[in-house]
Structure formats: structure tokens, C-alpha cells
Protein backbone atom coordinates (compact mmCIF):
# COMPACT_ATOMS: atom_id res chain seq x y z
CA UNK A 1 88.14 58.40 81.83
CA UNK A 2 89.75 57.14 85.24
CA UNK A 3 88.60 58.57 88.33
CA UNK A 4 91.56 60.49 89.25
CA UNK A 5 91.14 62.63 86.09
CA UNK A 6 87.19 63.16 86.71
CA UNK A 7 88.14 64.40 90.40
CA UNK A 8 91.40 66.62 88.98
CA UNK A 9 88.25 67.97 86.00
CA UNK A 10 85.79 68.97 89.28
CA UNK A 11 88.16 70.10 91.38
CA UNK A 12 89.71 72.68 88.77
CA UNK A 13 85.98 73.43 88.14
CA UNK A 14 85.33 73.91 91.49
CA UNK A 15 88.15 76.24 91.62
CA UNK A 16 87.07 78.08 88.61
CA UNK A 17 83.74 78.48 90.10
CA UNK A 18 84.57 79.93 93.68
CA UNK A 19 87.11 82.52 91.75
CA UNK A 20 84.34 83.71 89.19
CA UNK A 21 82.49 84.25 92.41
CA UNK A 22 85.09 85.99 94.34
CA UNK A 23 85.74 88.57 91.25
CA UNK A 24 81.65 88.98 91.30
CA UNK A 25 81.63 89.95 94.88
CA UNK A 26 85.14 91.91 94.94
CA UNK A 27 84.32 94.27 91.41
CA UNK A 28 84.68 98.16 93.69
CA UNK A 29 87.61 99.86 92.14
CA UNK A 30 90.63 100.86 94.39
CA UNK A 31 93.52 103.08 94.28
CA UNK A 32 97.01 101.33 94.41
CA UNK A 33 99.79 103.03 95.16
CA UNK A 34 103.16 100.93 94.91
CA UNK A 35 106.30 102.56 94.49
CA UNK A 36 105.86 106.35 93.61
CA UNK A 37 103.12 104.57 90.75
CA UNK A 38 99.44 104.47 91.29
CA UNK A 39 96.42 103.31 89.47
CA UNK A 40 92.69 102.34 89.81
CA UNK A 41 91.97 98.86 89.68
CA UNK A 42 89.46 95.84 90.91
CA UNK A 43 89.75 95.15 94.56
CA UNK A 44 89.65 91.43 92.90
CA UNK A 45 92.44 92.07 90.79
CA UNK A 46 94.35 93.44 93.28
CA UNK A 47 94.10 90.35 95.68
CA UNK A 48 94.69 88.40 92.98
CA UNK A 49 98.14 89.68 92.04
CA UNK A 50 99.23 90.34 95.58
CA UNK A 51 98.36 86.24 96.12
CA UNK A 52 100.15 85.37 93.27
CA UNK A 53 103.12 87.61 94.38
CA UNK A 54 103.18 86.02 98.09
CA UNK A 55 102.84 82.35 96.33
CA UNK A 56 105.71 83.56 93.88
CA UNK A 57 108.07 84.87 96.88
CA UNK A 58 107.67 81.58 98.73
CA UNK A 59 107.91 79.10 96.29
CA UNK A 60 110.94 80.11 94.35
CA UNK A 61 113.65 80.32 97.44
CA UNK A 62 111.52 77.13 98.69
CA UNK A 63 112.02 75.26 95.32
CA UNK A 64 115.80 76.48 95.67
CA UNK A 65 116.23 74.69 98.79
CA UNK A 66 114.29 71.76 98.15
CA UNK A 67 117.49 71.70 95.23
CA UNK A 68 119.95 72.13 96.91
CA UNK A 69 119.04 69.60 99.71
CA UNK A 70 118.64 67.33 96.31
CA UNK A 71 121.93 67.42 95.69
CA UNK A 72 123.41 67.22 99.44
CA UNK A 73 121.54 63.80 99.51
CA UNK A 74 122.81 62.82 96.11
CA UNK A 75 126.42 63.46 96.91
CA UNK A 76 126.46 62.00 100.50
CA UNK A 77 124.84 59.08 98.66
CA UNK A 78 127.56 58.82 96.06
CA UNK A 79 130.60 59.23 98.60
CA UNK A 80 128.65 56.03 100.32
């Protein structure tokens, strides 16, 4: 196994470690109201999905750009 793969292996352990520890400390149910709906769920939970939603609404118009400055480059490139 080469070292870069042993470090990815504990670092994604590490990872899963820290979260199984966040969830632990972060179990008290809350009320959620989003949107005229409501529900009870984990406060963990809850973080989790609202981090995943921020990552989500950053990466994607990000990733977009990052695209379409791609392709500016590649036909400024062509054109010489």
C-alpha cells in the first residue's frame, strides 16, 4: 500500500471518527420549521443537512464558473 493511500485511509477515518462524535454529543431533538412544514429531528441531523445544503449552494454555481472560464481559456487558446 503506498503512503498516500494509508494517509487518504486515516484521514477518512479520522473524519469518520470526529462525526460519530459530533452526532454523540448533538442527539437533543429539535423542531424545524422550513416552509409552512415542520418536524422533530436530531440537532445533529439538522446541522448536517443544513452543511451539506451550504456546501451544495456553493459548489454548483462555483463548478459552473470554474466551466465556463474552461472554455474562455480554451477558445482564446484556439483563436491563438
Amino acid at each position: 500500500m503506498s503512503r498516500s493511500v494509508a494517509a487518504a485511509i486515516r484521514s477518512a477515518l479520522s473524519v469518520l471518527i470526529l462525526l460519530v462524535v459530533f452526532i454523540a454529543q448533538n442527539s437533543r431533538q429539535v423542531t424545524i420549521h422550513f416552509v409552512g412544514l415542520h418536524g422533530h429531528f436530531s440537532l445533529a441531523i439538522a446541522l448536517l443537512v443544513a452543511l451539506v445544503g451550504g456546501v451544495l449552494l456553493v459548489a454548483i454555481p462555483g463548478s459552473a464558473r470554474i466551466l465556463q472560464l474552461r472554455h474562455t481559456v480554451q477558445k482564446r487558446t484556439v483563436r491563438g
